[in-house]
N, C-alpha and C. Protein backbone atom coordinates (compact mmCIF):
# COMPACT_ATOMS: atom_id res chain seq x y z
N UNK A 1 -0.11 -6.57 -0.43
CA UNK A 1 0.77 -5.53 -0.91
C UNK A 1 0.21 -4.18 -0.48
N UNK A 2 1.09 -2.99 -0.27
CA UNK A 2 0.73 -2.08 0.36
C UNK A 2 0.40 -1.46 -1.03
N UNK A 3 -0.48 0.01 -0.71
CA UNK A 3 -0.95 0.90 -1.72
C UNK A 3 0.17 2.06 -2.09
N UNK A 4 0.00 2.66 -3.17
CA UNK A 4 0.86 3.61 -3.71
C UNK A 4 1.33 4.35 -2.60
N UNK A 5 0.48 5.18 -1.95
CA UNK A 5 1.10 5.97 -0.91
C UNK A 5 1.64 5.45 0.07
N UNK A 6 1.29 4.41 0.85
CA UNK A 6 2.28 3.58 1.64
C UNK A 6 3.51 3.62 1.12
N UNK A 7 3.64 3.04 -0.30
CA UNK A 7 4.86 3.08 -0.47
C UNK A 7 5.58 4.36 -0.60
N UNK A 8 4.76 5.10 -1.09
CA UNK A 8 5.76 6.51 -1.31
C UNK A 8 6.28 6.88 -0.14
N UNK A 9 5.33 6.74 0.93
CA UNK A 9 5.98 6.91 2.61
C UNK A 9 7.42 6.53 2.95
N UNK A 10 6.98 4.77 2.63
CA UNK A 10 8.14 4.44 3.31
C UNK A 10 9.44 4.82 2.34
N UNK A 11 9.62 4.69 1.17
CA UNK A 11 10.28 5.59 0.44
C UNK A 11 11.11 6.53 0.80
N UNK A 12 10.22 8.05 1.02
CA UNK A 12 10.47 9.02 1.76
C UNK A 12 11.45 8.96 3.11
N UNK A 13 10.63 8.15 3.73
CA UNK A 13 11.68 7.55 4.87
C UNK A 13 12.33 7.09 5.23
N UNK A 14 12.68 6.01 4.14
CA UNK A 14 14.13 5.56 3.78
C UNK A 14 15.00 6.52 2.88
N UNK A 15 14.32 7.21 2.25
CA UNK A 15 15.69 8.48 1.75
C UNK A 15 16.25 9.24 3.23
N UNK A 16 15.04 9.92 3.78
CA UNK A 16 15.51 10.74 4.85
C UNK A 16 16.81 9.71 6.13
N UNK A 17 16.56 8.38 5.97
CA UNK A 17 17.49 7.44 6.67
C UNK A 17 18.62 7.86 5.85
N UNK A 18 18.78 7.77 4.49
CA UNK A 18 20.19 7.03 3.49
C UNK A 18 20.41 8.62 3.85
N UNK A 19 19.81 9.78 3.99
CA UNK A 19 20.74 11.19 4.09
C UNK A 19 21.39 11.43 5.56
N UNK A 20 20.83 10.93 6.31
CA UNK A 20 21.24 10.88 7.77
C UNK A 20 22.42 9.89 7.78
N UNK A 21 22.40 8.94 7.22
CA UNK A 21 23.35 7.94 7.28
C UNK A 21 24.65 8.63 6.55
N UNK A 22 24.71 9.26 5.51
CA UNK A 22 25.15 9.76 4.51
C UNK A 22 26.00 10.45 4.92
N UNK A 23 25.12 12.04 5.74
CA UNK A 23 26.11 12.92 6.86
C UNK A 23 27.03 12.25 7.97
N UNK A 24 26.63 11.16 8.57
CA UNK A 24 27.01 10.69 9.94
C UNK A 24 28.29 10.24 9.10
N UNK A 25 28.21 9.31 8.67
CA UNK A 25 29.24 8.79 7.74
C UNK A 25 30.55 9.73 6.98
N UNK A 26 29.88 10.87 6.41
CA UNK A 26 31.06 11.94 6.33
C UNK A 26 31.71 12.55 7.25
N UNK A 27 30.64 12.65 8.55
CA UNK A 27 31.01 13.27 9.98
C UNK A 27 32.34 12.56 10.49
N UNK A 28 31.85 11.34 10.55
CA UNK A 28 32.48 10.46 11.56
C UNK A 28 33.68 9.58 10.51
N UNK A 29 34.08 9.42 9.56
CA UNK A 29 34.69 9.40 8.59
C UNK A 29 36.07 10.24 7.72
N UNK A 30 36.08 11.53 7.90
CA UNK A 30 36.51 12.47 6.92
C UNK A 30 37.93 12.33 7.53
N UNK A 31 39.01 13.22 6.86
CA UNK A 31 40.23 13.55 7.10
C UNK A 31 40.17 14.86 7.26
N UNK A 32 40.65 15.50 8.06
CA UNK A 32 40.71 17.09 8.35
C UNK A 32 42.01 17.35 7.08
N UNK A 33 41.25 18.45 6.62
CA UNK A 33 42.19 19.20 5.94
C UNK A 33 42.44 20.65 6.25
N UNK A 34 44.00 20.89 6.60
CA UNK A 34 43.95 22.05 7.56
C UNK A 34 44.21 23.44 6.21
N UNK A 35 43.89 24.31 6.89
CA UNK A 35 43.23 25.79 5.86
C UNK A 35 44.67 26.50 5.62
N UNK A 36 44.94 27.11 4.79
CA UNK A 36 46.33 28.05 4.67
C UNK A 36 47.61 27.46 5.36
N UNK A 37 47.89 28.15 6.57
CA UNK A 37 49.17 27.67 6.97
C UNK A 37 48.50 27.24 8.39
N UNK A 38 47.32 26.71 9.02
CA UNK A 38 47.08 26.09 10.10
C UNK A 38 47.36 25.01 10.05
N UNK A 39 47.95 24.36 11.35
CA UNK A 39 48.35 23.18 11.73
C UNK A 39 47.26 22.02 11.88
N UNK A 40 47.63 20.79 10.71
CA UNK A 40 46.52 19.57 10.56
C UNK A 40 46.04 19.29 12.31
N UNK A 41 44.69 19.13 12.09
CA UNK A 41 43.99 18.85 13.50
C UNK A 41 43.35 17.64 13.52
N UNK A 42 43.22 17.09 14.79
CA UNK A 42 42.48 15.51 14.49
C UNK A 42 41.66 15.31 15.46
N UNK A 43 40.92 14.77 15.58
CA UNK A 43 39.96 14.42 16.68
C UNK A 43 39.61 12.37 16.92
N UNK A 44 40.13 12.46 17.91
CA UNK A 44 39.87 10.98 18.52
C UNK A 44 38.50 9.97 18.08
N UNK A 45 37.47 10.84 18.01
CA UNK A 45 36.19 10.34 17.55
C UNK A 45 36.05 10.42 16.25
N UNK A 46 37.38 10.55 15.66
CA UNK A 46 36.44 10.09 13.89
C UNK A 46 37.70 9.24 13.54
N UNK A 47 37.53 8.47 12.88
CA UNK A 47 38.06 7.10 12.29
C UNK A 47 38.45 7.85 10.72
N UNK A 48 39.25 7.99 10.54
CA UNK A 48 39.86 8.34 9.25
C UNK A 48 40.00 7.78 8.26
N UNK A 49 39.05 7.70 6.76
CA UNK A 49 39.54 5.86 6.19
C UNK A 49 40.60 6.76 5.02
N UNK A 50 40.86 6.16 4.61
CA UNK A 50 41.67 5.80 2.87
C UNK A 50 41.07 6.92 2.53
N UNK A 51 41.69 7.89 1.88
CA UNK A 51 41.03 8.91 0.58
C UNK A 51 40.10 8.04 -0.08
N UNK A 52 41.08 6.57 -0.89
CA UNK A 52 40.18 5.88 -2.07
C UNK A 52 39.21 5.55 -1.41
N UNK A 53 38.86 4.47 -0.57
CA UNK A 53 37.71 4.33 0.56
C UNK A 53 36.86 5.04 0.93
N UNK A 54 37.41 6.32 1.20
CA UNK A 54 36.29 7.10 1.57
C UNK A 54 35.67 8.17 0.69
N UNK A 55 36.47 7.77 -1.08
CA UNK A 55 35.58 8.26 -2.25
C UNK A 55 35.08 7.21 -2.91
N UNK A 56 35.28 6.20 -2.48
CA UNK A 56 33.84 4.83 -3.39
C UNK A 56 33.15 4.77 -1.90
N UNK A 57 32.99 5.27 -1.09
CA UNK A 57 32.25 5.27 -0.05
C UNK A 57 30.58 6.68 -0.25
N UNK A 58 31.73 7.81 -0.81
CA UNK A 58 30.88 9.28 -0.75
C UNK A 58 30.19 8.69 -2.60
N UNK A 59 31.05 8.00 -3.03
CA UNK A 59 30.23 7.95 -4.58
C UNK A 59 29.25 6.62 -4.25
N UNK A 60 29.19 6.03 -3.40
CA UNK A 60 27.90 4.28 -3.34
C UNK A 60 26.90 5.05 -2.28
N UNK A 61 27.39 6.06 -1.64
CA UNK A 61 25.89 6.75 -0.88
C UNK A 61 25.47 7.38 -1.23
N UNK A 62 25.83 8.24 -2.36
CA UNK A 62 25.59 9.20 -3.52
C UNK A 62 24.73 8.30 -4.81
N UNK A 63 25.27 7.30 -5.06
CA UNK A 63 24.35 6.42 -5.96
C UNK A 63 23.15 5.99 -5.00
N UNK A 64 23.42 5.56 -3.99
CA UNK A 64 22.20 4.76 -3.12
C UNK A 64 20.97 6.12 -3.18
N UNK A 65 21.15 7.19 -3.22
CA UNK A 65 20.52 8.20 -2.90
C UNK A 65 19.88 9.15 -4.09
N UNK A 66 20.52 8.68 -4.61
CA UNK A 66 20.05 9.39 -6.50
C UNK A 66 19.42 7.82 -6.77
N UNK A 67 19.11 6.44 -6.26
CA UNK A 67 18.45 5.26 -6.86
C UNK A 67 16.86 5.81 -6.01
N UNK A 68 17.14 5.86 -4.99
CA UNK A 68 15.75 6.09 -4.27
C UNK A 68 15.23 7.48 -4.63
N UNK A 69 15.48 8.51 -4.65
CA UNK A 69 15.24 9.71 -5.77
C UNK A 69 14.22 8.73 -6.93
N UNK A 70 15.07 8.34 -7.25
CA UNK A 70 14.11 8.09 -8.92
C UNK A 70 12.87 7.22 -8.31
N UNK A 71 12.80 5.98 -7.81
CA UNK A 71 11.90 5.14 -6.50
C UNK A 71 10.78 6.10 -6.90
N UNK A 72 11.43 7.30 -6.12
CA UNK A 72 10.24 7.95 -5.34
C UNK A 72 9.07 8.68 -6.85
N UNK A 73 10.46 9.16 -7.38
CA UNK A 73 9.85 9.71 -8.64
C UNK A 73 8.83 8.90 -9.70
N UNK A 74 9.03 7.75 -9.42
CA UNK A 74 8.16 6.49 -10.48
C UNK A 74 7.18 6.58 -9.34
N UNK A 75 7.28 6.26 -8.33
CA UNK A 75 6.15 6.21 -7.34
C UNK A 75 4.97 7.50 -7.48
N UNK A 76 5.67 8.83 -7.19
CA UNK A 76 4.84 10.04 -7.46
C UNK A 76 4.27 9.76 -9.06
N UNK A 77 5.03 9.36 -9.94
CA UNK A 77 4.36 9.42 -11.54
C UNK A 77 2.92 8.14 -11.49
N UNK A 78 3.27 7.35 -10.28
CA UNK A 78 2.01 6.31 -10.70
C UNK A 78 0.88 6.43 -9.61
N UNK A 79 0.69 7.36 -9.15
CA UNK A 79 -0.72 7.88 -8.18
C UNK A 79 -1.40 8.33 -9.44
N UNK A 80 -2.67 8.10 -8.84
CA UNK A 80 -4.39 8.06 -9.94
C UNK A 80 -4.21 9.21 -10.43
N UNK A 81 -3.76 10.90 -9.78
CA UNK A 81 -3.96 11.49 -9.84
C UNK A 81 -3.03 12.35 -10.54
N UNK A 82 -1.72 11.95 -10.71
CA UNK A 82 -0.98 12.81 -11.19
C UNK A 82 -0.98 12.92 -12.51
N UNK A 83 -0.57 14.00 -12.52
CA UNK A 83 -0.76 14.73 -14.50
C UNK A 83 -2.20 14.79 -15.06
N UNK A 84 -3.29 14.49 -14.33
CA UNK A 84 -4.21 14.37 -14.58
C UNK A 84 -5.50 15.92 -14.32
N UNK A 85 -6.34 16.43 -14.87
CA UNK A 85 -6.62 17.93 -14.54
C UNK A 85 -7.77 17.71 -13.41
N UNK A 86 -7.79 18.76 -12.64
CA UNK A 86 -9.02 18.49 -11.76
C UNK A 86 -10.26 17.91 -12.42
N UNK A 87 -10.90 18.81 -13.69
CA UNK A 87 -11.93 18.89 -13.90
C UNK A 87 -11.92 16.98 -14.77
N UNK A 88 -10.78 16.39 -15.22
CA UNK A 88 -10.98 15.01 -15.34
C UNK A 88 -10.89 14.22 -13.98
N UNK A 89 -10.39 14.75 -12.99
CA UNK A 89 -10.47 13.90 -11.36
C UNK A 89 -12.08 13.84 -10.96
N UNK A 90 -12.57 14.79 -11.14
CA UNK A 90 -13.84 15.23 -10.95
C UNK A 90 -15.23 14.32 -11.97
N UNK A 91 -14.72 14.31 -13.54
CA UNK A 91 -15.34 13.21 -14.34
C UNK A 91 -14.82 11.65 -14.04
N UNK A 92 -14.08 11.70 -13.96
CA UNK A 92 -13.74 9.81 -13.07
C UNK A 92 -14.43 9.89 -11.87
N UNK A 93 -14.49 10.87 -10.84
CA UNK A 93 -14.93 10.21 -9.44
C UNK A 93 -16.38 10.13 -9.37
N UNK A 94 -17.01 11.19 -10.67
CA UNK A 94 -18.43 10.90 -11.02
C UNK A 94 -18.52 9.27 -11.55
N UNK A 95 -17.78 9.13 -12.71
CA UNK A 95 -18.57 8.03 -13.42
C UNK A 95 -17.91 7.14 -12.02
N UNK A 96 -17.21 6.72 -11.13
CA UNK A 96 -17.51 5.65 -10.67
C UNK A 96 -18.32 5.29 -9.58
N UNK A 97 -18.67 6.91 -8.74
CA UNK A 97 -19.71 6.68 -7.97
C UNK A 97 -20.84 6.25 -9.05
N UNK A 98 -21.21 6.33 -10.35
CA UNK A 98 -22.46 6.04 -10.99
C UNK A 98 -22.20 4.52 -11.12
N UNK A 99 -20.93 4.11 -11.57
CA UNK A 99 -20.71 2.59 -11.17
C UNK A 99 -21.20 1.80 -9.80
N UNK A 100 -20.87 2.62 -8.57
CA UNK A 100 -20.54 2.14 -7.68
C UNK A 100 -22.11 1.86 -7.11
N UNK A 101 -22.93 2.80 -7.00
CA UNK A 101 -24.11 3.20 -7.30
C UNK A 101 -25.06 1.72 -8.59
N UNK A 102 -25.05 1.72 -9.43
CA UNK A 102 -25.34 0.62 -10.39
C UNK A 102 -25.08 -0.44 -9.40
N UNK A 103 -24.06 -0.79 -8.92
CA UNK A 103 -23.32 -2.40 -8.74
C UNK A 103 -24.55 -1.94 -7.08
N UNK A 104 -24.88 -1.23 -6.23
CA UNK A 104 -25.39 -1.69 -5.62
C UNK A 104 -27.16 -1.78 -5.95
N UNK A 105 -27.48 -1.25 -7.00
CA UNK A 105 -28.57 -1.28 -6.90
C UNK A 105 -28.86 -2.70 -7.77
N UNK A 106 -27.84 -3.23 -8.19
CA UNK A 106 -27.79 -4.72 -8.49
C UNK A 106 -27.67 -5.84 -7.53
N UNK A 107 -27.00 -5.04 -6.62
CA UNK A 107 -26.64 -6.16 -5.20
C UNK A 107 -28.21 -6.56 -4.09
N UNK A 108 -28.90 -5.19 -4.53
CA UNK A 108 -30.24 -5.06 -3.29
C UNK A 108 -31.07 -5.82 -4.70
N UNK A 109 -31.38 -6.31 -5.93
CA UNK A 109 -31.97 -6.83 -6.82
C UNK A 109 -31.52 -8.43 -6.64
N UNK A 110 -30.44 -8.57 -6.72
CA UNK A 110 -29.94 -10.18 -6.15
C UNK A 110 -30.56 -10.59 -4.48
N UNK A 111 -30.49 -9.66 -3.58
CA UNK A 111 -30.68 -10.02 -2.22
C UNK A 111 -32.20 -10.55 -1.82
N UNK A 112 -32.77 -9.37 -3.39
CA UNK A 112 -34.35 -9.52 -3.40
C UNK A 112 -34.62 -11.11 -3.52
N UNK A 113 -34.23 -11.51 -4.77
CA UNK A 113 -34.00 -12.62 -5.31
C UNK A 113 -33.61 -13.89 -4.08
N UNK A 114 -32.68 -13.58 -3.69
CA UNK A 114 -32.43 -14.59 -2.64
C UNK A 114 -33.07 -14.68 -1.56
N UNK A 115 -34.23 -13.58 -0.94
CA UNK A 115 -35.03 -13.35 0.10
C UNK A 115 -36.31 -14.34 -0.34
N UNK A 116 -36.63 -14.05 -2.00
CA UNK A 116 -37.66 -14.76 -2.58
C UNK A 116 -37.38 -16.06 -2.76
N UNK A 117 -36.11 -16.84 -2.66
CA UNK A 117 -35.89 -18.46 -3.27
C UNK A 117 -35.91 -18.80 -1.54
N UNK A 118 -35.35 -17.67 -0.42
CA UNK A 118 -35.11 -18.37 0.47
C UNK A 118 -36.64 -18.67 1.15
N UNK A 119 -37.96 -18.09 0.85
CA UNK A 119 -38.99 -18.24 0.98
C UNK A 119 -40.11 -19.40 0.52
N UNK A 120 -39.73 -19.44 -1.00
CA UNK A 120 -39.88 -20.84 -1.68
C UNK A 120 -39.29 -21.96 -1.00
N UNK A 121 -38.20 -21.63 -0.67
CA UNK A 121 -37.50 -23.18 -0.16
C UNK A 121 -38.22 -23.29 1.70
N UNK A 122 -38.55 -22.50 2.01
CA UNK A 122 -39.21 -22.02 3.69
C UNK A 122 -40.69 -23.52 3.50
N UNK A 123 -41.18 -22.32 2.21
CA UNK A 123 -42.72 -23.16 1.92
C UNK A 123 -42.58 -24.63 1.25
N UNK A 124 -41.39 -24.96 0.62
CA UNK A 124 -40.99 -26.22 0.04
C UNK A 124 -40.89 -26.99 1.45
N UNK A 125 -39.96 -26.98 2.35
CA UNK A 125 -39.28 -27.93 3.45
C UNK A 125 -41.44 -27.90 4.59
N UNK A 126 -42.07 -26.80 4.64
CA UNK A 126 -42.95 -26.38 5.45
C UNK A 126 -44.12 -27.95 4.36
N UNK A 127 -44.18 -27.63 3.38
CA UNK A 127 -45.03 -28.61 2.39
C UNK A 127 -44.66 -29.72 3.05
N UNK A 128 -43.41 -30.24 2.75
CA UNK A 128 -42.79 -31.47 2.87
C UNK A 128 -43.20 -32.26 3.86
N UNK A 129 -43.06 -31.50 4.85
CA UNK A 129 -43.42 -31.52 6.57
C UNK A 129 -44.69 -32.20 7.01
N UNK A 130 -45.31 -31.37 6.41
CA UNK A 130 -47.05 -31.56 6.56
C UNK A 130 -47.09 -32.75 6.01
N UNK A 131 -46.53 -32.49 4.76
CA UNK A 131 -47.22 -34.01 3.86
C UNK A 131 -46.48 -35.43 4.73
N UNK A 132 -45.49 -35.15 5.04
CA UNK A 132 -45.05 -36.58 5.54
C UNK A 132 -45.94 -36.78 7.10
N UNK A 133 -46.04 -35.53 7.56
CA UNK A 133 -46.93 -36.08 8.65
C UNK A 133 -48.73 -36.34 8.34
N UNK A 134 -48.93 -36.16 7.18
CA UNK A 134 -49.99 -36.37 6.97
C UNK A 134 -50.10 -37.97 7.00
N UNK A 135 -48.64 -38.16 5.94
CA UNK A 135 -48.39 -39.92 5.20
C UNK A 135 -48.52 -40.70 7.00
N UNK A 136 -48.09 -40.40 7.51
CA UNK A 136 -47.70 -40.85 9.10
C UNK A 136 -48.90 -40.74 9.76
N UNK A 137 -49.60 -40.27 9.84
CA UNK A 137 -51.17 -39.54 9.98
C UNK A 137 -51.99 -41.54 9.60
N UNK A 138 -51.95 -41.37 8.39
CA UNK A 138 -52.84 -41.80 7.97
C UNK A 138 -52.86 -43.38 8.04
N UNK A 139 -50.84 -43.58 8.14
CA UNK A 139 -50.57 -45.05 7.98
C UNK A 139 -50.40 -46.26 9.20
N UNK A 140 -50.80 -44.60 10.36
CA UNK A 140 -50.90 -45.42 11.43
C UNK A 140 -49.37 -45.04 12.16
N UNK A 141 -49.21 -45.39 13.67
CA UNK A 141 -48.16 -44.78 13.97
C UNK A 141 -46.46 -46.24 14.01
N UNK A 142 -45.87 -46.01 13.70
CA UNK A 142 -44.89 -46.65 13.36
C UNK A 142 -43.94 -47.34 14.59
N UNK A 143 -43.41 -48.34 14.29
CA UNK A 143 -43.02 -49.02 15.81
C UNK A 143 -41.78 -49.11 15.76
């Protein structure tokens, strides 16, 4: 899963799509309505729909666009940082470097540990060794 800001990105960038889409769509869509006493004008390149059509059209891209609005708005409300004061950004990023800090000086205390068993077990298999070639040594050599 991506992180908060990823998402707020793509977010962002899908609003800036649904507003582009939004205009093109009114562009290429609308009915000319002619001004005072000028004569109605039309243009070949726009497709004219239905009044009704093309107001549950301007009201579902208008909803699509006030849904991602809010998206974005829950998104901005759930970063670490928001509503939050510097001088507490500043006490969290302390205590967790002191965490972060702790957990390694626990990690180089385990490694110790495992440097020391992996040494025991060095001199365990090194014992073993000897002694069986001692047993072999002594019992004569085997056929």
């Amino acid at each position: 899963m991506t992180d908060r800001l990823t998402q707020l990105q793509d977010a962002i960038d899908q609003l800036a799509v649904q507003f582009y889409s939004a205009m093109h769509y009114l562009d290429t869509h609308h009915d000319f309505v002619p001004l005072d006493y000028e004569a109605k004008v039309s243009d070949p390149q726009v497709t004219v729909d239905d009044a009704a059509v093309f107001e549950a059209t301007k009201l579902e891209l208008a909803r699509d666009i006030m849904i991602k609005t809010r998206q974005i708005d829950l998104l901005i409300a759930s970063l670490p940082g928001a509503g939050v004061s510097e001088q507490d950004q500043l006490v969290r990023v302390r205590k967790l470097e002191k965490q972060l800090s702790d957990a390694e000086k626990e990690r180089q205390l385990w490694l110790a540990r495992r440097k020391e068993l992996l040494q025991k077990c060095d001199s365990v298999i090194v014992q073993l060794a000897q002694r069986k070639t001692e047993i072999e040594t002594a019992s004569g050599p085997a056929l």
